[in-house]
N, C-alpha and C. Protein backbone atom coordinates (compact mmCIF):
# COMPACT_ATOMS: atom_id res chain seq x y z
N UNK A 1 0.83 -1.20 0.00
CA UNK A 1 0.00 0.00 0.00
C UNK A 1 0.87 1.25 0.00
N UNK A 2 0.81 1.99 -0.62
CA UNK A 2 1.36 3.15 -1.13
C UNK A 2 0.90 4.49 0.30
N UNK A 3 1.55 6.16 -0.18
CA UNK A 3 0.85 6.84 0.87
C UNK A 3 -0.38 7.52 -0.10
N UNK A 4 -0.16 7.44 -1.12
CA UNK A 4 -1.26 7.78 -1.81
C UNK A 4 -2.94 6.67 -1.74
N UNK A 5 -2.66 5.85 -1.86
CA UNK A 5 -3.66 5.04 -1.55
C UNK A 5 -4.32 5.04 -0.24
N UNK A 6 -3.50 5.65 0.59
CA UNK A 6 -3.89 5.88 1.91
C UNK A 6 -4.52 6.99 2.07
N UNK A 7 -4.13 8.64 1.48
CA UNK A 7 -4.20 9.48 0.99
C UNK A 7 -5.89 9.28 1.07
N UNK A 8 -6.12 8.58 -0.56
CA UNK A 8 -6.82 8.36 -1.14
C UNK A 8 -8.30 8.30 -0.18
N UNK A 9 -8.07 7.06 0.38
CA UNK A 9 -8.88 5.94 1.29
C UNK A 9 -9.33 6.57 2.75
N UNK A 10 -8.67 6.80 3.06
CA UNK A 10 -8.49 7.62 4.52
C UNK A 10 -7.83 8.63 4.37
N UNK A 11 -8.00 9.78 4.40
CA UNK A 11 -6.90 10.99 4.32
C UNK A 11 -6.83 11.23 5.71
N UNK A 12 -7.59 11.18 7.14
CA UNK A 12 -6.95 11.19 8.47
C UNK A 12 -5.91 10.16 8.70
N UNK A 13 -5.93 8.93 8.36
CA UNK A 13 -4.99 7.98 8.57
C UNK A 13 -3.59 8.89 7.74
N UNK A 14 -3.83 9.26 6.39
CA UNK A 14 -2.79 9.54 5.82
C UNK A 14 -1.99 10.70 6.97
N UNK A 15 -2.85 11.85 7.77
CA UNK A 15 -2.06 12.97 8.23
C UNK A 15 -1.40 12.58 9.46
N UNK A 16 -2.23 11.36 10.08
CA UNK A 16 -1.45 10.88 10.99
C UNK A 16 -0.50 9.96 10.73
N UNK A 17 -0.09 9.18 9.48
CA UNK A 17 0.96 8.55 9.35
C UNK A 17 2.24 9.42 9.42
N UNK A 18 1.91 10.75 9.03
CA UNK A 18 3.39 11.22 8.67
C UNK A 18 3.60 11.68 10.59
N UNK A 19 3.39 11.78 11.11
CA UNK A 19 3.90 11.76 12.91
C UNK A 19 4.37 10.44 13.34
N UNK A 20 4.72 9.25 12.59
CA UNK A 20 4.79 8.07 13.01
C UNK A 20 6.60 7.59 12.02
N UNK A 21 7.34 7.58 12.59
CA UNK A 21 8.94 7.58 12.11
C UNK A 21 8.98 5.91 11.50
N UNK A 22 9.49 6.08 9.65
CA UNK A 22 9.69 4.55 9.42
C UNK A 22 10.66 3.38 10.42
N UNK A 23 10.37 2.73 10.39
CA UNK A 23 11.40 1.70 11.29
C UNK A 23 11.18 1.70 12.71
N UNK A 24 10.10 2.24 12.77
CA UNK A 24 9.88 2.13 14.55
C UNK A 24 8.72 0.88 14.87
N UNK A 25 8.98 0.62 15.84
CA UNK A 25 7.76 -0.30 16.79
C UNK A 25 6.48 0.19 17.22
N UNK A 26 5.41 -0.60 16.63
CA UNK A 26 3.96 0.17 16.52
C UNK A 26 3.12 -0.80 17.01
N UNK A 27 2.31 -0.11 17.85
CA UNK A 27 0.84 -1.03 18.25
C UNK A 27 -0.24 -0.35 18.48
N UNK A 28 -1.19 -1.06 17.31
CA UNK A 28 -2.47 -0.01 17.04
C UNK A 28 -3.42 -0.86 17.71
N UNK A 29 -4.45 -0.20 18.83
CA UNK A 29 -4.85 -0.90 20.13
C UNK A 29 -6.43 -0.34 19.20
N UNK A 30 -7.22 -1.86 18.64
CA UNK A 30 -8.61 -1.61 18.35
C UNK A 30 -8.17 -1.50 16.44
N UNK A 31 -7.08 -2.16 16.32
CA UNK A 31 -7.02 -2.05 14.81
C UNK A 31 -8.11 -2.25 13.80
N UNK A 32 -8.90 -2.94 13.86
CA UNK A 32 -9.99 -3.21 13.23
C UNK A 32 -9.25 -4.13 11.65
N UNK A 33 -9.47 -3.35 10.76
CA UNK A 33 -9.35 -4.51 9.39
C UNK A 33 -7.89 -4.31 8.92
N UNK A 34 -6.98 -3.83 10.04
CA UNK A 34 -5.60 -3.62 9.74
C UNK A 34 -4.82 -2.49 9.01
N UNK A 35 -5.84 -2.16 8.53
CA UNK A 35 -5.29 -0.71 7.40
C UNK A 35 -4.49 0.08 7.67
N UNK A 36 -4.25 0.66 8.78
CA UNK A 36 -2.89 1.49 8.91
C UNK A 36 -2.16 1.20 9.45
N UNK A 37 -1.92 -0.66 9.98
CA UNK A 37 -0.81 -1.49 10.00
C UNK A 37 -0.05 -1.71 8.60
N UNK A 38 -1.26 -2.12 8.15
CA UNK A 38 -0.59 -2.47 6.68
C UNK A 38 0.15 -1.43 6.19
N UNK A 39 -0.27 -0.32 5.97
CA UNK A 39 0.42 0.68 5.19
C UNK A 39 1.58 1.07 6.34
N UNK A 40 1.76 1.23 7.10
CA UNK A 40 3.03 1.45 8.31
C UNK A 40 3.93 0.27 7.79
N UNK A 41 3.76 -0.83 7.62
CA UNK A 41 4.51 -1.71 7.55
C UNK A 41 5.37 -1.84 5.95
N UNK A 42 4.22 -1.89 4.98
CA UNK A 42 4.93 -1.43 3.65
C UNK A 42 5.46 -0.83 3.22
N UNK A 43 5.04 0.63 3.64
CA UNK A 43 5.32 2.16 2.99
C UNK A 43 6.12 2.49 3.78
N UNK A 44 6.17 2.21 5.07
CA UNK A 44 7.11 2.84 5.98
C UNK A 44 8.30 2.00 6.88
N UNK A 45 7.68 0.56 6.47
CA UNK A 45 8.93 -0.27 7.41
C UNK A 45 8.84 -0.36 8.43
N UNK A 46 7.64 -0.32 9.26
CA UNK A 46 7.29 -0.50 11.03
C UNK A 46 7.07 -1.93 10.94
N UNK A 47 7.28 -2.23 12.03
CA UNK A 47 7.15 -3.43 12.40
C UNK A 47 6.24 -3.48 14.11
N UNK A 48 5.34 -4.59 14.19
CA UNK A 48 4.22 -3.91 15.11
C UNK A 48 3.19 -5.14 15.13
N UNK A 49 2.23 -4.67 15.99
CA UNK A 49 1.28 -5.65 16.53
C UNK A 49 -0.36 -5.05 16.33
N UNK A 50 -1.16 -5.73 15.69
CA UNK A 50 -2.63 -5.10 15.96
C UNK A 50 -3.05 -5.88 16.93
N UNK A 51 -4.31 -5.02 17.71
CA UNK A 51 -4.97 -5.45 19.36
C UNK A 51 -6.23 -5.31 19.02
N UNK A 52 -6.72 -6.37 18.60
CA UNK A 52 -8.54 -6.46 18.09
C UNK A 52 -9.11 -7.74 18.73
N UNK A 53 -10.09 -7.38 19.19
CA UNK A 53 -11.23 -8.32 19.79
C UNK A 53 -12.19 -9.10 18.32
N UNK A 54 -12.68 -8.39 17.62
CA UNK A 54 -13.88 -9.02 17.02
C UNK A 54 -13.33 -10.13 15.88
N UNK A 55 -13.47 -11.15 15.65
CA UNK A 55 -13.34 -12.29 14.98
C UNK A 55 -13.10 -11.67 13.34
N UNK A 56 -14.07 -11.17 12.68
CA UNK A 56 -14.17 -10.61 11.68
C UNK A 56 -12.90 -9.96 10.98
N UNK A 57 -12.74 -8.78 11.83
CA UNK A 57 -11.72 -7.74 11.97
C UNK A 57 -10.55 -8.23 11.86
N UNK A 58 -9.97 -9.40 12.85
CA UNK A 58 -8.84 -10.34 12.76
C UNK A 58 -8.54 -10.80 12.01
N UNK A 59 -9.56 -11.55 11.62
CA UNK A 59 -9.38 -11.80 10.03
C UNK A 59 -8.71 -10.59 8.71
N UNK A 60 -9.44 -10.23 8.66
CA UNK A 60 -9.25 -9.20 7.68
C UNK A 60 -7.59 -8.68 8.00
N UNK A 61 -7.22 -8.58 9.25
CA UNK A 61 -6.08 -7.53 9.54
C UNK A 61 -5.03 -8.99 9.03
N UNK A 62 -5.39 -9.95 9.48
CA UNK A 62 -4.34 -11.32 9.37
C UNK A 62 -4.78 -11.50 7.41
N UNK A 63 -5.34 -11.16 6.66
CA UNK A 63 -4.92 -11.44 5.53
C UNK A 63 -4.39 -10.37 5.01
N UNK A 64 -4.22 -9.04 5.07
CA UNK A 64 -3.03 -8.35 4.80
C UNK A 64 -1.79 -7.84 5.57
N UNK A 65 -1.60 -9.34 6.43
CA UNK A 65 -0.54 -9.47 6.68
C UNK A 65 -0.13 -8.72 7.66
N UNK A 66 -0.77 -8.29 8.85
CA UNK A 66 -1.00 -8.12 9.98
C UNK A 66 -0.72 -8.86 11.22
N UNK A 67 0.02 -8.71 12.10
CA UNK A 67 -0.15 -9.51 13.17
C UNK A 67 -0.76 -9.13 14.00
N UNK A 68 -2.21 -9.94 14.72
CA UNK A 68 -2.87 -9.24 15.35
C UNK A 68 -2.73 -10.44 16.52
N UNK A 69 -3.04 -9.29 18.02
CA UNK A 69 -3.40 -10.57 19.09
C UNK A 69 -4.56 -10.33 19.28
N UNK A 70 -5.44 -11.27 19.36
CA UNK A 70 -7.09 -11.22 19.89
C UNK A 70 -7.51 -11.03 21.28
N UNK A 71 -7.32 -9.72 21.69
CA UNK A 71 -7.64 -9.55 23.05
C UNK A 71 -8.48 -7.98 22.88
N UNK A 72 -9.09 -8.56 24.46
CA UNK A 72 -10.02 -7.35 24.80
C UNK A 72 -9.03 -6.59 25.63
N UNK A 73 -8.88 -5.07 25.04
CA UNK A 73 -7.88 -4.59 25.70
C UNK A 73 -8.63 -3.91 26.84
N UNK A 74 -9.84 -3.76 27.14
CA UNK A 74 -10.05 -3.11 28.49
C UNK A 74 -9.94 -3.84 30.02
N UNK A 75 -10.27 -5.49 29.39
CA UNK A 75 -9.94 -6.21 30.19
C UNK A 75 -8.60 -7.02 29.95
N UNK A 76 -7.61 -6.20 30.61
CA UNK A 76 -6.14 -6.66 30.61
C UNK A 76 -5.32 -7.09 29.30
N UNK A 77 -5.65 -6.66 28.40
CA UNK A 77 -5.52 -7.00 26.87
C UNK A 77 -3.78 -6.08 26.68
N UNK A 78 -4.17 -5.06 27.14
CA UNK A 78 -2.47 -4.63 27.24
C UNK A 78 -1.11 -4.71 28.13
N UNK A 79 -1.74 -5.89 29.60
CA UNK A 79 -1.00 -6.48 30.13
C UNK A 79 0.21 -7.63 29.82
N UNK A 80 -0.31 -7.54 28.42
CA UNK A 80 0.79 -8.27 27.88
C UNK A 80 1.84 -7.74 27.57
N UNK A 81 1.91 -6.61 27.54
CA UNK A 81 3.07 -5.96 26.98
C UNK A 81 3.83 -5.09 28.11
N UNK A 82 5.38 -5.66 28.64
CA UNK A 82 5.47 -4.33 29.32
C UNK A 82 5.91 -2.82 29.03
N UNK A 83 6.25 -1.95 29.89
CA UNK A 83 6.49 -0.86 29.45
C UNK A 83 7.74 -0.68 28.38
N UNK A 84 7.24 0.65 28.21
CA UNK A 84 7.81 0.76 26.92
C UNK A 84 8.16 0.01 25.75
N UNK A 85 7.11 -0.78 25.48
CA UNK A 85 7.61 -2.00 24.30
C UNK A 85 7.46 -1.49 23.05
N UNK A 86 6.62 -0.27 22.92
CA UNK A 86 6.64 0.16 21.68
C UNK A 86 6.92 1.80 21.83
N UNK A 87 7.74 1.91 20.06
CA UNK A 87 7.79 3.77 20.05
C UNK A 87 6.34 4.23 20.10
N UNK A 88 5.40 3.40 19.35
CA UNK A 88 4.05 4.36 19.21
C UNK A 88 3.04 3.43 19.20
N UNK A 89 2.10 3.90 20.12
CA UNK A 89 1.23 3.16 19.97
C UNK A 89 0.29 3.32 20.01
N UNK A 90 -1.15 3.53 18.76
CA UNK A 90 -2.10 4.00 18.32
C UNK A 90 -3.29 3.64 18.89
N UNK A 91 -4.02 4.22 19.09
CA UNK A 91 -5.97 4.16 19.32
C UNK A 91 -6.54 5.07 18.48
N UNK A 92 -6.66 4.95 17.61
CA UNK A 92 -7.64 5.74 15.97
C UNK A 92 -8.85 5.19 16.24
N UNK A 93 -10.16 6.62 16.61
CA UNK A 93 -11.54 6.46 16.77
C UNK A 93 -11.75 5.65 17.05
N UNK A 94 -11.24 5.40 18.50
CA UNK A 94 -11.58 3.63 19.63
C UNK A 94 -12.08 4.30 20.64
N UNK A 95 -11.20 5.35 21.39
CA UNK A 95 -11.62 5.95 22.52
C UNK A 95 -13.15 6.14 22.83
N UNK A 96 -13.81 6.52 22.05
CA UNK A 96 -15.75 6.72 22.08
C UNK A 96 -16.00 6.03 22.53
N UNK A 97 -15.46 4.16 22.15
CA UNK A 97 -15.96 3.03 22.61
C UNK A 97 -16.02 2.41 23.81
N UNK A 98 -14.90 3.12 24.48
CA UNK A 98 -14.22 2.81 25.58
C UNK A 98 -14.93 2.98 26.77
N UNK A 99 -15.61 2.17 27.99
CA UNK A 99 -15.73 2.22 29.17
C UNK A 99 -14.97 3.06 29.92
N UNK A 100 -13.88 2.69 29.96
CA UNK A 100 -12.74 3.21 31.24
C UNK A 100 -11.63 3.73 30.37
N UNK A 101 -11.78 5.12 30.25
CA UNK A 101 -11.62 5.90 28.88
C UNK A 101 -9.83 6.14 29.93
N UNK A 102 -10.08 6.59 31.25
CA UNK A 102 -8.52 6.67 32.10
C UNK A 102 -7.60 6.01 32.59
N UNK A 103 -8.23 4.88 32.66
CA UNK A 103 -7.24 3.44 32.41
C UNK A 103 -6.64 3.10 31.33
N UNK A 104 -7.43 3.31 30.19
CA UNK A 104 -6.57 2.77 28.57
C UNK A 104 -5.93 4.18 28.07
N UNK A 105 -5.63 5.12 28.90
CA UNK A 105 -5.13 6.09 28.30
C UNK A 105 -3.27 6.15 29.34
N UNK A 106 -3.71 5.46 30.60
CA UNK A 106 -2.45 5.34 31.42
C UNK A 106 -1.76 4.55 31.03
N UNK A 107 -2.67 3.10 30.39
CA UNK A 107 -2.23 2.17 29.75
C UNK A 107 -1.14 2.46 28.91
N UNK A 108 -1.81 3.22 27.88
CA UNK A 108 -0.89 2.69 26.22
C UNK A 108 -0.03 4.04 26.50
N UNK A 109 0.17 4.91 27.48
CA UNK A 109 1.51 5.54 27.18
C UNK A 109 2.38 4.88 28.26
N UNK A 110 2.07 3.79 28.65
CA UNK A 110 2.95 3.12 29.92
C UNK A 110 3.76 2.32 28.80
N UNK A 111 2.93 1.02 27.54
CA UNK A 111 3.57 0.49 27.17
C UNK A 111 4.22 1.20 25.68
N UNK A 112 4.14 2.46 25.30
CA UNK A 112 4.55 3.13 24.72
C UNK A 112 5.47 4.08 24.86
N UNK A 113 6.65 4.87 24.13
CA UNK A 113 7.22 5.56 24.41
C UNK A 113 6.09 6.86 24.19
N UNK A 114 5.45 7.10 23.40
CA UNK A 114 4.35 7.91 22.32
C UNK A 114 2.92 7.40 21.97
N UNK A 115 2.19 8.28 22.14
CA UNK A 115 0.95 7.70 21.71
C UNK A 115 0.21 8.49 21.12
N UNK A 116 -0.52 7.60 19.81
CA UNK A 116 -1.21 8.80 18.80
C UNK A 116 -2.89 8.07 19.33
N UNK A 117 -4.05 9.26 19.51
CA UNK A 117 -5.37 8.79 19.97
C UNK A 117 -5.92 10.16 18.49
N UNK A 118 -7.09 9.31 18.23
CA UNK A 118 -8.12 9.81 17.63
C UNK A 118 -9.38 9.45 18.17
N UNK A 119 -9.94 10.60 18.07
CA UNK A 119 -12.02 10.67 18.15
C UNK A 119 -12.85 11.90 17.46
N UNK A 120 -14.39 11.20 17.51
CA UNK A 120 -14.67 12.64 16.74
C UNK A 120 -14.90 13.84 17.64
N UNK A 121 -14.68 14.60 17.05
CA UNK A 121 -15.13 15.82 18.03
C UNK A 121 -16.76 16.06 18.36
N UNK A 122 -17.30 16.16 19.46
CA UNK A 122 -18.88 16.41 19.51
C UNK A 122 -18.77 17.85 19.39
N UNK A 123 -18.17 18.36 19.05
CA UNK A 123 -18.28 19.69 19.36
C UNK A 123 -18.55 20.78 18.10
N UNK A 124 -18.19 19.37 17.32
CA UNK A 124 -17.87 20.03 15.67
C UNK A 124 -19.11 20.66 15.19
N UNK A 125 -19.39 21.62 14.59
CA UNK A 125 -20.37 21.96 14.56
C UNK A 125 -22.08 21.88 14.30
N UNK A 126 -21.69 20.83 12.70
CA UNK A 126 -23.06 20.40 12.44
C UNK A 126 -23.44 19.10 13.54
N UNK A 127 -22.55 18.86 14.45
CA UNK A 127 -23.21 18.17 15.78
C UNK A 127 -23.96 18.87 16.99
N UNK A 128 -23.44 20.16 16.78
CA UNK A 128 -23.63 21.06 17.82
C UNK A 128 -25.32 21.56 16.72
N UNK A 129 -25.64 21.63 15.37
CA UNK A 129 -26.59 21.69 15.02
C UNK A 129 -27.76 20.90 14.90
N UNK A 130 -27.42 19.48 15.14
CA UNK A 130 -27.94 18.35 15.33
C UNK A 130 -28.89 18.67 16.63
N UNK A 131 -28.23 18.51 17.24
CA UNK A 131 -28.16 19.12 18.99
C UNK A 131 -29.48 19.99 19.34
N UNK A 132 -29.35 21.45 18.80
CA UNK A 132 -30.45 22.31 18.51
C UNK A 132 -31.72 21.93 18.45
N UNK A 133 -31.68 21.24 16.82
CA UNK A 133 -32.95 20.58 16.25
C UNK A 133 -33.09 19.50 17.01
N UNK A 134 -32.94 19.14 18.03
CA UNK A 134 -33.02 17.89 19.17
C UNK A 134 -32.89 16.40 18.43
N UNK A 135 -31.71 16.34 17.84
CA UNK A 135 -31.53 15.09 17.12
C UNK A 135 -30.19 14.54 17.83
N UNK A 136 -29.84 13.33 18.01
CA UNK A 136 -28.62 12.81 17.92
C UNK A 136 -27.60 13.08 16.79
N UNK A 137 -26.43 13.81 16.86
CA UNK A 137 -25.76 13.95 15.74
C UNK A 137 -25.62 12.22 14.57
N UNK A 138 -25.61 12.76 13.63
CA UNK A 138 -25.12 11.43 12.36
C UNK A 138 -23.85 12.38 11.37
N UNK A 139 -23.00 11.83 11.34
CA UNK A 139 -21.91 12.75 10.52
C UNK A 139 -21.16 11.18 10.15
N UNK A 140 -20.28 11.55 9.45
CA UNK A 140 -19.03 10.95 9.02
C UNK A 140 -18.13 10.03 10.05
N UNK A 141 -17.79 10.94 11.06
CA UNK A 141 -17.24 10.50 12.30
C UNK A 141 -18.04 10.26 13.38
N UNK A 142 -19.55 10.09 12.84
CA UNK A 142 -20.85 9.53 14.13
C UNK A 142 -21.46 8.96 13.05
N UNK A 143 -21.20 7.83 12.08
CA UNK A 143 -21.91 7.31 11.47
C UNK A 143 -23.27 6.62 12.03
N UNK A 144 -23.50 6.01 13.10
CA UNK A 144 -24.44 5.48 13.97
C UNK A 144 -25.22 6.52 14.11
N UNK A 145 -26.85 5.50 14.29
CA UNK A 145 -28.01 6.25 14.81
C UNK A 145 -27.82 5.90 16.14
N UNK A 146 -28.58 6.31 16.78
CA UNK A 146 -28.48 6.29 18.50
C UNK A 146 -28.41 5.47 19.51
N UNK A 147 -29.84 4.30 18.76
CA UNK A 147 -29.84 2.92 18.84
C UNK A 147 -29.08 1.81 18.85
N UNK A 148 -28.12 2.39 17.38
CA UNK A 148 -27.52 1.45 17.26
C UNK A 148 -25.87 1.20 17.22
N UNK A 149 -25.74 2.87 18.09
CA UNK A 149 -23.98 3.14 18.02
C UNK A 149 -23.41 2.78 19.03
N UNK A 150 -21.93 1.84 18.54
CA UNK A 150 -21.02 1.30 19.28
C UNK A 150 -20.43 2.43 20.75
N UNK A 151 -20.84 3.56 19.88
CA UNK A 151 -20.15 4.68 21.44
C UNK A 151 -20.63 5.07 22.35
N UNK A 152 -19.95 5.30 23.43
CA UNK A 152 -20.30 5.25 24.65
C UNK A 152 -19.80 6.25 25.02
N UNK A 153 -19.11 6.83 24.41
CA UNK A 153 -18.82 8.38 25.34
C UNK A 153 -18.55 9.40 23.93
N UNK A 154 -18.95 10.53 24.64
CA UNK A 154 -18.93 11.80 23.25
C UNK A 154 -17.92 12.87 23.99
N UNK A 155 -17.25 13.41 22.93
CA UNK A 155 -16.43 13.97 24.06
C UNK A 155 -15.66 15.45 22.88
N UNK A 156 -15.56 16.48 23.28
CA UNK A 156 -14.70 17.77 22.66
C UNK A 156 -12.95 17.37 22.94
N UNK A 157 -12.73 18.33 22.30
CA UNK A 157 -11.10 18.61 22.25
C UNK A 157 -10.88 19.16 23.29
N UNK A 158 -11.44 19.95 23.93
CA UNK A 158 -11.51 20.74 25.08
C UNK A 158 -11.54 19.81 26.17
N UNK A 159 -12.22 19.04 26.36
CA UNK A 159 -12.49 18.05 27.15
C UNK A 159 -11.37 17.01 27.48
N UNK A 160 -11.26 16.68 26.50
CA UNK A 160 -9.50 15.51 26.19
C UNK A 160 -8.86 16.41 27.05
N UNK A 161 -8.11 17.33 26.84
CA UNK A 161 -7.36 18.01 27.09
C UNK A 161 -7.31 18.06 28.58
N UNK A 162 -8.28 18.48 29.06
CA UNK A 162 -9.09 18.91 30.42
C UNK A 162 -8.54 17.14 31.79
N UNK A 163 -8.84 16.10 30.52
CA UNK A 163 -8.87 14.60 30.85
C UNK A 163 -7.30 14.32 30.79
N UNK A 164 -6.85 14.64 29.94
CA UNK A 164 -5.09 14.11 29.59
C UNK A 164 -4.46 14.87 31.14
N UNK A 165 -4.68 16.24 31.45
CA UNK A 165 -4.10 17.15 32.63
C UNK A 165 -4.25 15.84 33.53
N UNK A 166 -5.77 15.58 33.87
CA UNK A 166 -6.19 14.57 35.10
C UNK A 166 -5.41 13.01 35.84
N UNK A 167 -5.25 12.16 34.09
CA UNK A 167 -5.05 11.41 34.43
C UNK A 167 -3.04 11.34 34.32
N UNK A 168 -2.74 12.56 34.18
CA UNK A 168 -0.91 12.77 33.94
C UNK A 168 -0.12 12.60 32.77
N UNK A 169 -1.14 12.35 31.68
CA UNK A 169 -0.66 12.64 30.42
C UNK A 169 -0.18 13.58 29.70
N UNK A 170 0.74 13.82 29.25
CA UNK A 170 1.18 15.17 28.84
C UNK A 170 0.79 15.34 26.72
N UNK A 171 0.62 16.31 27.01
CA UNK A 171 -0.02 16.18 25.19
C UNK A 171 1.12 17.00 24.75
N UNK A 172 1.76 16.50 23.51
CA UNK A 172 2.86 16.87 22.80
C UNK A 172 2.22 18.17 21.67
N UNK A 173 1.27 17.42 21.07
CA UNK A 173 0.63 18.57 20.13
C UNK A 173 -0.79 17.70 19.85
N UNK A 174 -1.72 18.61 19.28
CA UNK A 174 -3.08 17.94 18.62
C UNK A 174 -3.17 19.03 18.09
N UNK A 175 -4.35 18.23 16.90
CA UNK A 175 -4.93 18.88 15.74
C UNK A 175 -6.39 18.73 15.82
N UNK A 176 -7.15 19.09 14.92
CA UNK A 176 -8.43 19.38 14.76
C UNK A 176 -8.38 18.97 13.26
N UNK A 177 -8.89 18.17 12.43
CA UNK A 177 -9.14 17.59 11.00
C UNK A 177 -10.16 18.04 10.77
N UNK A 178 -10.28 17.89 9.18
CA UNK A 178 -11.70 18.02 8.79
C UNK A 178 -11.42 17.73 6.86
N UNK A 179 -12.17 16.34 6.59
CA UNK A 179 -11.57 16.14 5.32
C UNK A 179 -9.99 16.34 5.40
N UNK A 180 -9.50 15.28 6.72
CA UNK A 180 -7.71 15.07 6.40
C UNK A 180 -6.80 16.24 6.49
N UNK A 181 -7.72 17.09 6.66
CA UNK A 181 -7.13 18.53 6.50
C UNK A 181 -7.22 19.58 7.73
N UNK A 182 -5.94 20.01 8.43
CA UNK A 182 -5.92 20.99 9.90
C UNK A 182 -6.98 22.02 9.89
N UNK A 183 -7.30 22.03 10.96
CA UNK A 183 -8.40 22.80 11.02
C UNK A 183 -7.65 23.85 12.01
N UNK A 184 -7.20 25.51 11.85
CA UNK A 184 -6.24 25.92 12.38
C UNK A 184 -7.43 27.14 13.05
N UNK A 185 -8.38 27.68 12.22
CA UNK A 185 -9.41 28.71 13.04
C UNK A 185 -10.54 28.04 13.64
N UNK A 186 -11.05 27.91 15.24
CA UNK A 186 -11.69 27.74 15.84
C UNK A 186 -12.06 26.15 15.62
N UNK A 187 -11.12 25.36 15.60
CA UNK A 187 -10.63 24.01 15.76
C UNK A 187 -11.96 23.11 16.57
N UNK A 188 -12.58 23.70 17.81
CA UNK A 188 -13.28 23.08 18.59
C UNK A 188 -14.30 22.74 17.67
N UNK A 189 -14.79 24.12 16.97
CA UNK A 189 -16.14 23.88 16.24
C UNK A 189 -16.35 23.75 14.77
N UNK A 190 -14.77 24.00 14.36
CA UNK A 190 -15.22 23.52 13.19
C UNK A 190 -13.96 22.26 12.55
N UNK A 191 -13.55 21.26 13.37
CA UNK A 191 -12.63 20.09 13.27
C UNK A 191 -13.77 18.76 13.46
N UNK A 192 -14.04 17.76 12.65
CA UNK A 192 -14.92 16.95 12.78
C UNK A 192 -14.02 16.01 13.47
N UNK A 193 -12.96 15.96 13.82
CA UNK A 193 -12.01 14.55 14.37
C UNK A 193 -10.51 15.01 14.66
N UNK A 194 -10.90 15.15 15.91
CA UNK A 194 -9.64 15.60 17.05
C UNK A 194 -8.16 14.21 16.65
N UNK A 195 -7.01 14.58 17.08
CA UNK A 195 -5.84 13.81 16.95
C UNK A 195 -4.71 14.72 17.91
N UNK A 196 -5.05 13.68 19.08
CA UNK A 196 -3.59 14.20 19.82
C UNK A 196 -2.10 13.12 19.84
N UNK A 197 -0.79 13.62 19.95
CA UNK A 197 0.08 13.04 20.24
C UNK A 197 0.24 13.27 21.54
N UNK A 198 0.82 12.09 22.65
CA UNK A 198 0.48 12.12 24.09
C UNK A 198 1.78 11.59 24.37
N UNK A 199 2.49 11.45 25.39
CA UNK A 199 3.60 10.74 26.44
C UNK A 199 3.38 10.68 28.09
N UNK A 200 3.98 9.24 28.81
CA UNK A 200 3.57 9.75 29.82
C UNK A 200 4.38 11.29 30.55
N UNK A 201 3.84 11.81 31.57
CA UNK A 201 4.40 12.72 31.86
C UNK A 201 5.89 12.63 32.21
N UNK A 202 6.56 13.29 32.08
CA UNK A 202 7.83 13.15 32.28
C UNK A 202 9.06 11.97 31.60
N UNK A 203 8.62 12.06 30.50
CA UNK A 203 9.06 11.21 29.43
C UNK A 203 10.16 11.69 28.59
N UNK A 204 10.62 10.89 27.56
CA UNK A 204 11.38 11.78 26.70
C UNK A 204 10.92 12.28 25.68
N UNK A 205 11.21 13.51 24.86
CA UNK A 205 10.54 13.78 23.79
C UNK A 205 11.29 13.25 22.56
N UNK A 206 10.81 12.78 21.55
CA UNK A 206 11.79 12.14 20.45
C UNK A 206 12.62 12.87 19.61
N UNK A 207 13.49 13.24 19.31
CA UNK A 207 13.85 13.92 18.08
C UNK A 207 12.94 14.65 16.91
């Protein structure tokens, strides 16, 4: 897989690949069908582990050549790994899903040197218009109706932030996306999908 194809396919995956150094050690926690293992591994030469629960998903990540372990990472799924086993280690639009959103966040910068997290922003605007007209937002990055969505928590950039201070995470930098693309004026409300880089506190910063 090329970065254009990635580009292509995902253009958030594409902006967050380039924060991720070829030849480093990667573990994407909630990989799903492997996709930005795969392309880390081809295009860039990482070498790394996917962390997926659902049968399906495993599949898919194990035929393009993925190594995935089948664990539930909220229940002890990242106890396998000790600290620092990897330079980076990813949660892309998992966090929503997450129960114990301050445990898997102490987690993966314990067994990480770095950690890249994505979610959508509730804050983004045509959610905040949703909202108004008394609807549950539906967007791109809230594909689910209400009924029937995997997420469990909704959450701003503002908020993360507010949460990273709490639980001793230190945030290196974040962005605000929108169509793959920085969202640099008023980020909260008009970024459909937040992306922070995180370490634990008092860590090293990389080159």
């Amino acid at each position: 897989m090329t970065f254009d194809d990635l580009k292509t396919t995902r253009p958030d995956l594409a902006f967050i690949a380039h924060w991720i150094r070829p030849g480093t050690h990667v573990l994407d926690v909630g990989c799903g069908d492997g996709f930005m293992m795969d392309y880390l591994q081809t295009d860039k030469g990482c070498t790394g582990y996917g962390l997926e629960l659902a049968d399906d998903k495993v599949l898919e990540s194990t035929q393009r050549g993925v190594r995935v372990v089948q664990q539930d990472f909220e229940k002890g799924g990242l106890a396998l790994f000790g600290d620092n086993s990897f330079d980076t280690v990813l949660c892309l639009s998992a966090l929503q899903m997450m129960q114990h959103v301050e445990a898997l966040l102490r987690d993966i910068v314990r067994v990480g040197n770095e950690a890249i997290v994505s979610f959508p922003n509730f804050a983004y605007w045509p959610h905040r218009v949703a909202l108004l007209k008394g609807r549950m937002p539906v967007s791109k990055t809230l594909p689910y109706q209400w009924y029937d969505t995997p997420n469990v928590r909704c959450a701003t950039i503002e908020d993360f932030r507010a949460l990273a201070a709490e639980v001793g995470v230190e945030v290196l930098e974040y962005v605000a996306l929108a169509e793959g693309r920085i969202v640099d004026f008023l980020p909260n409300l008009r970024g459909e999908l937040a992306v922070f880089r995180l370490r634990k506190r008092g860590g090293e910063v990389r080159p």
